[in-house]
PDB file of N, CA and C in Angstrom:
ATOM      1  N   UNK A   1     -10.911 -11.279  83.562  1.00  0.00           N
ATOM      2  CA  UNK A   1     -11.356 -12.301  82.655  1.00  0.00           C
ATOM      3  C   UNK A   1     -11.750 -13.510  83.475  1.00  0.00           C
ATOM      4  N   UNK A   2     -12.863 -13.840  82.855  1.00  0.00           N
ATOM      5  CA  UNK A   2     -12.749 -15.256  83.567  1.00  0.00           C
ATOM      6  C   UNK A   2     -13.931 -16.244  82.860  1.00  0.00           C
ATOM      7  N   UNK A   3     -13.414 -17.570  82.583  1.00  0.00           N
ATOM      8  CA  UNK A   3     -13.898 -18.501  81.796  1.00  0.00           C
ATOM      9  C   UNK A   3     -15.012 -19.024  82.627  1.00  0.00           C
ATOM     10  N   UNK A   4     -15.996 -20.401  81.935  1.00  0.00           N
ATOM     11  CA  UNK A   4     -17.195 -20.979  82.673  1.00  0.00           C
ATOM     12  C   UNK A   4     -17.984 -21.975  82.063  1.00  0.00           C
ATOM     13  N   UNK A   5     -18.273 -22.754  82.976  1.00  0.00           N
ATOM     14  CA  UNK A   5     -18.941 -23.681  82.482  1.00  0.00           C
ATOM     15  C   UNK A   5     -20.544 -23.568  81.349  1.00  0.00           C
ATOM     16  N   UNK A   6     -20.482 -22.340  81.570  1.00  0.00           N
ATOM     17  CA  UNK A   6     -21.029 -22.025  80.251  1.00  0.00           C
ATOM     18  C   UNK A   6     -21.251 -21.794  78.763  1.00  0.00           C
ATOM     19  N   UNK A   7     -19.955 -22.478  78.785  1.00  0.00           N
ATOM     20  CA  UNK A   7     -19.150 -22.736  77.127  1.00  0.00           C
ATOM     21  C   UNK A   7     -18.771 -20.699  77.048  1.00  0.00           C
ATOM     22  N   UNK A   8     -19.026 -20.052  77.911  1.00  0.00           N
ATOM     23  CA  UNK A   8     -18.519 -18.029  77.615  1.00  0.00           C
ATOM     24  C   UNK A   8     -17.358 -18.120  78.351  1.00  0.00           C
ATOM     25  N   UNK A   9     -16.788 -16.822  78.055  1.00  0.00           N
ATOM     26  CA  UNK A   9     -16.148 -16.163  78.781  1.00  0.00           C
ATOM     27  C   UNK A   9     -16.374 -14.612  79.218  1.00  0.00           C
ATOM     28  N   UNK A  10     -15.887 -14.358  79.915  1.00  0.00           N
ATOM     29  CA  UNK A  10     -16.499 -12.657  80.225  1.00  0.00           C
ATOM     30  C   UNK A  10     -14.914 -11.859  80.605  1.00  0.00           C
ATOM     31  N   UNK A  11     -14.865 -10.378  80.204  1.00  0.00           N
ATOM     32  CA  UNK A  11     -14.284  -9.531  79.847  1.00  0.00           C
ATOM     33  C   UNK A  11     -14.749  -8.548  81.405  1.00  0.00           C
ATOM     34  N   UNK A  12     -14.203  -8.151  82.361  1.00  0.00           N
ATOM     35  CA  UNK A  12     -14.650  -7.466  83.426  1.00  0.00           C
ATOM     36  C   UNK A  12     -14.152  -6.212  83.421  1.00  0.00           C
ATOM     37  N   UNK A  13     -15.055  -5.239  84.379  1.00  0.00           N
ATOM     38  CA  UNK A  13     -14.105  -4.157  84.323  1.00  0.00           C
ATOM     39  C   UNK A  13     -13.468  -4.159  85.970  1.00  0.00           C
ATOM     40  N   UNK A  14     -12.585  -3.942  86.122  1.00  0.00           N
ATOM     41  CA  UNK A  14     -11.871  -4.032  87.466  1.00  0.00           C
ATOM     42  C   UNK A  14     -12.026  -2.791  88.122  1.00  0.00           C
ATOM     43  N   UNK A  15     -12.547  -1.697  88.072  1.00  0.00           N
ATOM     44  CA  UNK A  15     -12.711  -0.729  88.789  1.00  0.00           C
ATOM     45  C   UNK A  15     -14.040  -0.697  88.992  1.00  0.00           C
ATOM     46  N   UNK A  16     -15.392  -1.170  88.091  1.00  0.00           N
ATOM     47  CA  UNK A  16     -16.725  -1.280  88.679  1.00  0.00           C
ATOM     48  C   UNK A  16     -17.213  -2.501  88.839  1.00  0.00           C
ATOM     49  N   UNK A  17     -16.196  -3.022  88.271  1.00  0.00           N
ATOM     50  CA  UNK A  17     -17.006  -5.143  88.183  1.00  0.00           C
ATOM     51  C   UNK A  17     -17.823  -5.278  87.903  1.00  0.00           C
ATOM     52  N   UNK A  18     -17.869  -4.309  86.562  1.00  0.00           N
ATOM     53  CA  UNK A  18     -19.395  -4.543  85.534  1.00  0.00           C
ATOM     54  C   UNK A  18     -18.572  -6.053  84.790  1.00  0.00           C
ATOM     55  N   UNK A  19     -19.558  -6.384  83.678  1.00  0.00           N
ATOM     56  CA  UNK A  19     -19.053  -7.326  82.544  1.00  0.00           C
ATOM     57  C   UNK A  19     -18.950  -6.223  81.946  1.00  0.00           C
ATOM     58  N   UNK A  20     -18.119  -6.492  80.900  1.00  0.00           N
ATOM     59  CA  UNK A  20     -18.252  -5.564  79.634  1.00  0.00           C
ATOM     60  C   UNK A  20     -18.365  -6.145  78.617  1.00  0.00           C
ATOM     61  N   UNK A  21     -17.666  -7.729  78.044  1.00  0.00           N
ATOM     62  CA  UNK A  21     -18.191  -8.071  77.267  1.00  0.00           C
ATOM     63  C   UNK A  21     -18.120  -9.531  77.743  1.00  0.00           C
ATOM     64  N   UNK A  22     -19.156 -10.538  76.678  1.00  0.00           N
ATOM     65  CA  UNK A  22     -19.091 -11.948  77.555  1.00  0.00           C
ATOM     66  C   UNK A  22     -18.521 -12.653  75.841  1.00  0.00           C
ATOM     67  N   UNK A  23     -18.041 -13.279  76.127  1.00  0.00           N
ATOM     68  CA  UNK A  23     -17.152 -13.873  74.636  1.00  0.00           C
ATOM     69  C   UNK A  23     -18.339 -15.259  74.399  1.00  0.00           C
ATOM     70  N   UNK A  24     -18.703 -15.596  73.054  1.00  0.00           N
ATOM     71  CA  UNK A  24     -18.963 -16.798  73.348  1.00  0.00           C
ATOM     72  C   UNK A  24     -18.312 -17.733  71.943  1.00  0.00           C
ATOM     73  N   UNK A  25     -18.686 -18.666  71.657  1.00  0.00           N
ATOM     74  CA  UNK A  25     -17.735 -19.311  70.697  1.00  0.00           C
ATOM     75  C   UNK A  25     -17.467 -20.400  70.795  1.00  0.00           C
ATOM     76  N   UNK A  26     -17.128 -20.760  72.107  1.00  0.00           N
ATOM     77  CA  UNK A  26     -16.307 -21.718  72.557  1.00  0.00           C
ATOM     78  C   UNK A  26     -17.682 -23.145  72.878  1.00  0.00           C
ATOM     79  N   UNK A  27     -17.701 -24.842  72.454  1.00  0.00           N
ATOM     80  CA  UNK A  27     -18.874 -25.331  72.313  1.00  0.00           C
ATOM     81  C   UNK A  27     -18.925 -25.972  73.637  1.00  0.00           C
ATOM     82  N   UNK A  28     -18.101 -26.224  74.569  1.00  0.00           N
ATOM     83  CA  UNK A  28     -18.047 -26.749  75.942  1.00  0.00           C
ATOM     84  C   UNK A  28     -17.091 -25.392  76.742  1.00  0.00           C
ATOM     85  N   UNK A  29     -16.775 -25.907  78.324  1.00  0.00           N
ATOM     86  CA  UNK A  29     -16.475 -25.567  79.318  1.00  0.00           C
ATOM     87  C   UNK A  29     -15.263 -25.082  78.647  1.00  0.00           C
ATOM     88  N   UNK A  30     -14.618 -23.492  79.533  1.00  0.00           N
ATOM     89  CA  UNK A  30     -13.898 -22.753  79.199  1.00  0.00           C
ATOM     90  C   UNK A  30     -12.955 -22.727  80.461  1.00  0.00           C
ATOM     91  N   UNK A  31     -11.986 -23.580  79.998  1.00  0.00           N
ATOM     92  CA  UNK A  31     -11.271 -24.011  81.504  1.00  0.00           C
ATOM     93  C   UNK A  31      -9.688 -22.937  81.819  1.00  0.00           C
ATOM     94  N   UNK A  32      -9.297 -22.366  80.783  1.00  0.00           N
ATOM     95  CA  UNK A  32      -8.319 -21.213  81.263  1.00  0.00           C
ATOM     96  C   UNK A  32      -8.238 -19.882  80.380  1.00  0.00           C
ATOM     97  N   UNK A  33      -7.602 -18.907  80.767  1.00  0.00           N
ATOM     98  CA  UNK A  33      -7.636 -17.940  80.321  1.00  0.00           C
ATOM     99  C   UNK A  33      -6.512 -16.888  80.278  1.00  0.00           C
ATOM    100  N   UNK A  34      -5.193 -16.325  79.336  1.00  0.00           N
ATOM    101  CA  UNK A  34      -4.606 -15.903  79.593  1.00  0.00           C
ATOM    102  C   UNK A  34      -4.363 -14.352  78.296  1.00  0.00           C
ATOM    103  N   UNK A  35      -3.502 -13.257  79.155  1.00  0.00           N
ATOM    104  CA  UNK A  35      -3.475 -12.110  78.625  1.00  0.00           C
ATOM    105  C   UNK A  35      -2.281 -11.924  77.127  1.00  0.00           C
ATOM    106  N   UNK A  36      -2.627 -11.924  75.844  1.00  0.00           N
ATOM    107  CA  UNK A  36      -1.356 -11.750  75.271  1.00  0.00           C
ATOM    108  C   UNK A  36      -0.138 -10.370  75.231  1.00  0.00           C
ATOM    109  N   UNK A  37       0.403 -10.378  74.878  1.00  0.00           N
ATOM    110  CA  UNK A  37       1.672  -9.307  74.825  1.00  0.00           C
ATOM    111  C   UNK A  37       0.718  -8.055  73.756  1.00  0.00           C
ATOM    112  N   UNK A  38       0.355  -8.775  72.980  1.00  0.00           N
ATOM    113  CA  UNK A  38      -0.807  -7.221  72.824  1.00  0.00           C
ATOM    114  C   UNK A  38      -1.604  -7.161  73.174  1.00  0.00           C
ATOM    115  N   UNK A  39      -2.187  -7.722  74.366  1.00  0.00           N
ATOM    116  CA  UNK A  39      -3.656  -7.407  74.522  1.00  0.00           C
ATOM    117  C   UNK A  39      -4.648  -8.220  74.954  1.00  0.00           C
ATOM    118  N   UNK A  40      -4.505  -9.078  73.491  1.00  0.00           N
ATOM    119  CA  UNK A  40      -5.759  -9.916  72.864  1.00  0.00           C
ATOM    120  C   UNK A  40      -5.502 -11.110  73.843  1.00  0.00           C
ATOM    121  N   UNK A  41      -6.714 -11.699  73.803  1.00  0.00           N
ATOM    122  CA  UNK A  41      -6.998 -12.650  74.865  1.00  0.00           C
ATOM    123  C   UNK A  41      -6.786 -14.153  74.398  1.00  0.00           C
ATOM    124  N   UNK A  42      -6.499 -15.210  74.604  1.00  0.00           N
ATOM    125  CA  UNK A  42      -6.679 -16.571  74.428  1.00  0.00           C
ATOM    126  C   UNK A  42      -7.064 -17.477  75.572  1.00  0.00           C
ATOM    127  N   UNK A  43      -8.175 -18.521  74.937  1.00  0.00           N
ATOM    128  CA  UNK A  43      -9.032 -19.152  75.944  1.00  0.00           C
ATOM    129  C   UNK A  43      -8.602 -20.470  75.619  1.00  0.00           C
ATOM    130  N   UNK A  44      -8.618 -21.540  76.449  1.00  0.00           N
ATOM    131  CA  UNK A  44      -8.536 -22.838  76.187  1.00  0.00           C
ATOM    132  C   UNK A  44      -9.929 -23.486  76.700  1.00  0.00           C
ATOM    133  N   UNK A  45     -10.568 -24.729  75.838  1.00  0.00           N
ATOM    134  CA  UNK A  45     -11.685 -25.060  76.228  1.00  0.00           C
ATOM    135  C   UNK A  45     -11.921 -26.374  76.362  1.00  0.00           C
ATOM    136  N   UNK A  46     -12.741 -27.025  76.866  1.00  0.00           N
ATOM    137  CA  UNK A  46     -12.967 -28.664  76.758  1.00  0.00           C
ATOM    138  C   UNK A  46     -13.265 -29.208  75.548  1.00  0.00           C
ATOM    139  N   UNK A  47     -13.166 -28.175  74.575  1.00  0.00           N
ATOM    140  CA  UNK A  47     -13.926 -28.628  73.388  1.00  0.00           C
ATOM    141  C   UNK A  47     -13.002 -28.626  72.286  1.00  0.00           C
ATOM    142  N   UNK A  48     -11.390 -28.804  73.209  1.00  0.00           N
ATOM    143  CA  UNK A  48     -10.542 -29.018  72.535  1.00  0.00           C
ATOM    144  C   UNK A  48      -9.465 -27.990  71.426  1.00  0.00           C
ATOM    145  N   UNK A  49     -10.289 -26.975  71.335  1.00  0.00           N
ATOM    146  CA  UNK A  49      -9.693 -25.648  70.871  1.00  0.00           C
ATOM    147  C   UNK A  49      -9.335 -24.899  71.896  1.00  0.00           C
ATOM    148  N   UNK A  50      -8.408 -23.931  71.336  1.00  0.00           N
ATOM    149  CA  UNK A  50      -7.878 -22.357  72.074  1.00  0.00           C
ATOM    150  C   UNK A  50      -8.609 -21.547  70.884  1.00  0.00           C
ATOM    151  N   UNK A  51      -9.332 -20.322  71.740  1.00  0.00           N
ATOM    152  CA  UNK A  51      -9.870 -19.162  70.927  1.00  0.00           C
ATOM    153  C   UNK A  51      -8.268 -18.230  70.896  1.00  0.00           C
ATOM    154  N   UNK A  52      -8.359 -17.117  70.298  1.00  0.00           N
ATOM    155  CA  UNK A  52      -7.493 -15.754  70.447  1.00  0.00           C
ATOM    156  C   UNK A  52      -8.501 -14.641  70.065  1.00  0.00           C
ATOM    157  N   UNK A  53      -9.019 -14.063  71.106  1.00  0.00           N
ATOM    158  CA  UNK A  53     -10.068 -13.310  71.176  1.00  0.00           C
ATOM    159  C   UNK A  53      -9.523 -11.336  70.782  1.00  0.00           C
ATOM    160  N   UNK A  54     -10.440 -10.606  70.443  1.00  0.00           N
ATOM    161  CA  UNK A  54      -9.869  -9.186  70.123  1.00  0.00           C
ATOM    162  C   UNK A  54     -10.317  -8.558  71.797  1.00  0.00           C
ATOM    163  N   UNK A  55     -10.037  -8.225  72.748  1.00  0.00           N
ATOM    164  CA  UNK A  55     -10.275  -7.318  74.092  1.00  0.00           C
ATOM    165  C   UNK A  55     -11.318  -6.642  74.097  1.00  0.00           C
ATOM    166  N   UNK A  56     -10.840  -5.235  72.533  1.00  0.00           N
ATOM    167  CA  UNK A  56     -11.943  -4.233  72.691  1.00  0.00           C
ATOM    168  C   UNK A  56     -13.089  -4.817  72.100  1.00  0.00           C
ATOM    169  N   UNK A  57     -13.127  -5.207  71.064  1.00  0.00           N
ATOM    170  CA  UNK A  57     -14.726  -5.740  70.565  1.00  0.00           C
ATOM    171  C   UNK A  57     -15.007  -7.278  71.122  1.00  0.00           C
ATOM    172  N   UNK A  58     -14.573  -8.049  71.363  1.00  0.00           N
ATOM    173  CA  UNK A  58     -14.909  -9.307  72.008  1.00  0.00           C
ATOM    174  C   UNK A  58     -15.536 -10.569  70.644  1.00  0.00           C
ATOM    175  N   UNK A  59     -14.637  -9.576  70.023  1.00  0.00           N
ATOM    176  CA  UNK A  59     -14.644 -10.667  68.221  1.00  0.00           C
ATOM    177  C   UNK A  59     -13.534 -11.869  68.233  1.00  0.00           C
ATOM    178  N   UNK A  60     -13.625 -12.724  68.050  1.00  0.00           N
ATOM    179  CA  UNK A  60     -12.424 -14.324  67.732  1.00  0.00           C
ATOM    180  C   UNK A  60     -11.639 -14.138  66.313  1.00  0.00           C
ATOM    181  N   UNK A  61     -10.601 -13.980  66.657  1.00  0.00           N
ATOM    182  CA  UNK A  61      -9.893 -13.876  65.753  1.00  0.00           C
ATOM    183  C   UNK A  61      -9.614 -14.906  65.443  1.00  0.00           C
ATOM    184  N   UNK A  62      -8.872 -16.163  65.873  1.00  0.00           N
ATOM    185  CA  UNK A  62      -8.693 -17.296  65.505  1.00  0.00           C
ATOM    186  C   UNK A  62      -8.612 -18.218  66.551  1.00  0.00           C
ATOM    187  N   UNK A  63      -9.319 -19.389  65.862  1.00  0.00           N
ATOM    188  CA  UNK A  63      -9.677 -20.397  66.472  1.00  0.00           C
ATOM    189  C   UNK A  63      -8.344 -21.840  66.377  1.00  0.00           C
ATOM    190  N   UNK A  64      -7.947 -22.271  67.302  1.00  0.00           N
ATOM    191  CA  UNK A  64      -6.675 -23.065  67.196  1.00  0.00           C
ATOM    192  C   UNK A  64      -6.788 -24.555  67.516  1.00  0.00           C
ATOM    193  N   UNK A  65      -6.734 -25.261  66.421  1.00  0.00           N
ATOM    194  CA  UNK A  65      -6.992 -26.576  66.986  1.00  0.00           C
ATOM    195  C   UNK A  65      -5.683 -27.879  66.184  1.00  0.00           C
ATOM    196  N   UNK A  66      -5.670 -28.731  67.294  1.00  0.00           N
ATOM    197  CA  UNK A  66      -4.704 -29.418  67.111  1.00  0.00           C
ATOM    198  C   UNK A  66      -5.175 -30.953  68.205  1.00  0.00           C
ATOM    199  N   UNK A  67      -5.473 -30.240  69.364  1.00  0.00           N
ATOM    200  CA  UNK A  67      -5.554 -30.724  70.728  1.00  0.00           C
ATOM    201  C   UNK A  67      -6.737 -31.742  70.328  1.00  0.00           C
ATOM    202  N   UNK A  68      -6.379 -33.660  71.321  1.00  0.00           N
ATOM    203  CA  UNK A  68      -7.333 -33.975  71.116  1.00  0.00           C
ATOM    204  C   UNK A  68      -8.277 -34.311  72.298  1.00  0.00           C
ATOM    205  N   UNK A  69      -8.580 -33.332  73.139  1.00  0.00           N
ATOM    206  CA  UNK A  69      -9.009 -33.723  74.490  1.00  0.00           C
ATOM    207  C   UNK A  69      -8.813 -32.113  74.976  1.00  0.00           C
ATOM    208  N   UNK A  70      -9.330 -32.085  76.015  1.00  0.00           N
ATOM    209  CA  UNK A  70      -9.686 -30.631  76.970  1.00  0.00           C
ATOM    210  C   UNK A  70      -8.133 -30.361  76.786  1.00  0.00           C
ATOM    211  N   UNK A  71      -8.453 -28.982  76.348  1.00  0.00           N
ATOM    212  CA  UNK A  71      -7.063 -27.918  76.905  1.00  0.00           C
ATOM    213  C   UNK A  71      -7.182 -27.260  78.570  1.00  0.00           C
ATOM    214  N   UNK A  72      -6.534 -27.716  78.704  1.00  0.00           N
ATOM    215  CA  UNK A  72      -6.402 -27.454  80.402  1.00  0.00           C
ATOM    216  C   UNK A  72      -5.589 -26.173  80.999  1.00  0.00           C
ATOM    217  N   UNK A  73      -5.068 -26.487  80.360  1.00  0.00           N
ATOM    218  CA  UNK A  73      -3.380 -25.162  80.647  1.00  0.00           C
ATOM    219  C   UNK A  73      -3.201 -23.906  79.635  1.00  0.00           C
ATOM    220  N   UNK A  74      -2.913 -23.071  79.781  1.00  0.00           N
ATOM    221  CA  UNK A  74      -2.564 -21.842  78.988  1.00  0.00           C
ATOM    222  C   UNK A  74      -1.680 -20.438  79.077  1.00  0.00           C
ATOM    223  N   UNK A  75      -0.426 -20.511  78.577  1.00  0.00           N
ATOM    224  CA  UNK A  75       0.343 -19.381  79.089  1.00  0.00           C
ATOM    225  C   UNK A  75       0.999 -18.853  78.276  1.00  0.00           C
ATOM    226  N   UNK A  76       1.753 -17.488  78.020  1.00  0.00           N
ATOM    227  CA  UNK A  76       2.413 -17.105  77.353  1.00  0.00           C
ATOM    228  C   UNK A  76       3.701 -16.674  77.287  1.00  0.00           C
ATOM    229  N   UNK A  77       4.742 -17.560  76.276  1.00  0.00           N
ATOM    230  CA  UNK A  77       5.793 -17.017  76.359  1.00  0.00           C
ATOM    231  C   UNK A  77       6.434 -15.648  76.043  1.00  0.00           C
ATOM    232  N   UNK A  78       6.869 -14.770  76.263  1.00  0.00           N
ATOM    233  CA  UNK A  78       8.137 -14.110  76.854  1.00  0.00           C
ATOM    234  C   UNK A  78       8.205 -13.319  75.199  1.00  0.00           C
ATOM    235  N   UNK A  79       8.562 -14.226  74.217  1.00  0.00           N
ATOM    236  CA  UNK A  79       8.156 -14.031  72.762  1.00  0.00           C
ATOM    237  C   UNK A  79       6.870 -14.057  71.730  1.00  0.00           C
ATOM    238  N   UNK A  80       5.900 -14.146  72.790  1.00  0.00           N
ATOM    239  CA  UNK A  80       4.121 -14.049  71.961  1.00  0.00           C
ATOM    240  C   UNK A  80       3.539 -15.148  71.793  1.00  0.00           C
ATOM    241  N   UNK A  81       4.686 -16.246  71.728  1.00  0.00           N
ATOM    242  CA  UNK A  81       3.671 -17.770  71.126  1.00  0.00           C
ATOM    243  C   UNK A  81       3.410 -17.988  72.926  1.00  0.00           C
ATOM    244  N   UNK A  82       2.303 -18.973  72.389  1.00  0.00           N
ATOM    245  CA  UNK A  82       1.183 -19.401  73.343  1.00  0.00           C
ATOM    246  C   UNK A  82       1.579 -20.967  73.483  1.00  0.00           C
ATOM    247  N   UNK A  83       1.747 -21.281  74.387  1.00  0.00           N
ATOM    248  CA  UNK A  83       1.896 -22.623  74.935  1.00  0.00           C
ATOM    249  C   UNK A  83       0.632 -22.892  75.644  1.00  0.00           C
ATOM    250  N   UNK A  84       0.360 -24.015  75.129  1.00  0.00           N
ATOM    251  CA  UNK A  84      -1.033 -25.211  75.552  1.00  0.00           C
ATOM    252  C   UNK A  84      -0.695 -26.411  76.331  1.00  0.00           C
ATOM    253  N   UNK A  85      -1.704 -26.712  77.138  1.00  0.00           N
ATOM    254  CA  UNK A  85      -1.409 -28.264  77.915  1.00  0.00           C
ATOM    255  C   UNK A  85      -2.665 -28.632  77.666  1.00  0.00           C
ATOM    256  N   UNK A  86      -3.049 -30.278  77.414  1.00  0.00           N
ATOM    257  CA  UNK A  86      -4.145 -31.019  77.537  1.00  0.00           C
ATOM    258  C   UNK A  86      -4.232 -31.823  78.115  1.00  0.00           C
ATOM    259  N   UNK A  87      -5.206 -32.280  78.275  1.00  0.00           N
ATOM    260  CA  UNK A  87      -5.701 -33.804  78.728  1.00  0.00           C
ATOM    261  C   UNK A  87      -5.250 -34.909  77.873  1.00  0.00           C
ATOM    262  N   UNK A  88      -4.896 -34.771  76.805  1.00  0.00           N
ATOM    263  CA  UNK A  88      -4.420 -35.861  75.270  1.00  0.00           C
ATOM    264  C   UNK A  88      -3.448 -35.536  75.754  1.00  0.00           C
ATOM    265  N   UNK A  89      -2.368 -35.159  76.844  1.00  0.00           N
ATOM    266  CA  UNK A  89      -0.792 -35.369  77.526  1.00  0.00           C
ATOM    267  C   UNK A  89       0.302 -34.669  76.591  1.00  0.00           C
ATOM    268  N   UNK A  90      -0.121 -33.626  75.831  1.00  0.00           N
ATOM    269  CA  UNK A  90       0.786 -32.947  74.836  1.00  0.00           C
ATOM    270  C   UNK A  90       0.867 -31.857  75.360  1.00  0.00           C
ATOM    271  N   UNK A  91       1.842 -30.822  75.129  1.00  0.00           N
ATOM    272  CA  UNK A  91       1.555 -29.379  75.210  1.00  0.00           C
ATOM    273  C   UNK A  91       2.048 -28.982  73.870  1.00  0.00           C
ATOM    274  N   UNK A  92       1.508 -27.978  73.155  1.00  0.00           N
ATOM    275  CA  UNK A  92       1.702 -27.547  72.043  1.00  0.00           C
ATOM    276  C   UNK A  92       1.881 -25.778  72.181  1.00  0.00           C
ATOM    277  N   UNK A  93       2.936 -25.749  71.124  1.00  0.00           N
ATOM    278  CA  UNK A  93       3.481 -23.515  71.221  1.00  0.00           C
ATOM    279  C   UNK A  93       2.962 -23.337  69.791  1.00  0.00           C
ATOM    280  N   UNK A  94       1.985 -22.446  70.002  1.00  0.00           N
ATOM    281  CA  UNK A  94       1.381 -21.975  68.723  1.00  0.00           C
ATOM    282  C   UNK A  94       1.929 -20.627  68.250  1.00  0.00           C
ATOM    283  N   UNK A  95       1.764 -19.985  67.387  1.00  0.00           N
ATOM    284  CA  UNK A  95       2.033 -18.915  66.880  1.00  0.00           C
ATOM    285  C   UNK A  95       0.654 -17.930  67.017  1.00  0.00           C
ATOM    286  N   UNK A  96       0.960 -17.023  67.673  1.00  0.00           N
ATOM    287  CA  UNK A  96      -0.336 -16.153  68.192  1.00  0.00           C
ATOM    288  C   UNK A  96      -0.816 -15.052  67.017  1.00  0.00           C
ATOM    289  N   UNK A  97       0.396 -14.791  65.871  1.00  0.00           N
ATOM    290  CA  UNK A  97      -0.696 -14.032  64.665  1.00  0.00           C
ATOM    291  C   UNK A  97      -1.236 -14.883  63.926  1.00  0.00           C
ATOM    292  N   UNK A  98      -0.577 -16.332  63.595  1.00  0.00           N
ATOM    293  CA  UNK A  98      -1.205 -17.343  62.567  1.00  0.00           C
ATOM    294  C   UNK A  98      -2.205 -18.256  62.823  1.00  0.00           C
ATOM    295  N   UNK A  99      -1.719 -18.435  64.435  1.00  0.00           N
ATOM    296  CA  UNK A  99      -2.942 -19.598  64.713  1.00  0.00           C
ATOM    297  C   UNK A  99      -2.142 -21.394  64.399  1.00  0.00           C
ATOM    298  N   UNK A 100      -0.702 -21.508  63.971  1.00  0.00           N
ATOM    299  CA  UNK A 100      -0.502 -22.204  63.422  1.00  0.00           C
ATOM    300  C   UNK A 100       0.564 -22.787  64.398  1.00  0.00           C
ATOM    301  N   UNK A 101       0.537 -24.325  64.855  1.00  0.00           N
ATOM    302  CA  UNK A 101       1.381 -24.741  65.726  1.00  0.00           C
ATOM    303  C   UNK A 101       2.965 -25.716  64.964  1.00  0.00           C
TER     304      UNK A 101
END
């Protein structure tokens, strides 16, 4: 995976280092990127949202907003929720089926 100043993200394959899919969605720079406990992907962006992306089809499941300034940081706890860091000096733990912090 890996995010870009192209407001995308892209989905790789690690054995041919094709793309396979390029995500887009996101309205500015796509500054991190991390794997969830099922799978599904979540992006943090300058544009102040986290996506939670589907892997196999490269569809957005939900879009997460709270943040008022670039999400910078992105990781996952141990139990599924998603912890955020920004530039607005907060970090926020969302709930990764609801979308809801």
């Amino acid at each position: 995976m890996s995010g870009s100043w192209a407001h995308t993200m892209r989905i790789w394959n690690a054995e041919t280092g094709e793309c396979e899919h390029t995500l887009t969605g996101h309205t500015n720079y796509v500054w991190c990127v991390s794997v969830l406990l099922d799978g599904r992907i979540v992006s943090g962006s300058y544009d102040h949202t986290l996506r939670i992306w589907n892997a196999e089809t490269g569809e957005c499941e939900h879009t997460l907003t709270g943040h008022t300034y670039a999400v910078i940081c992105v990781s996952v706890l141990v139990d599924g929720r998603i912890v955020s860091g920004s530039e607005d000096r907060t970090l926020r733990i969302w709930n990764a089926e609801t979308g809801e912090w």
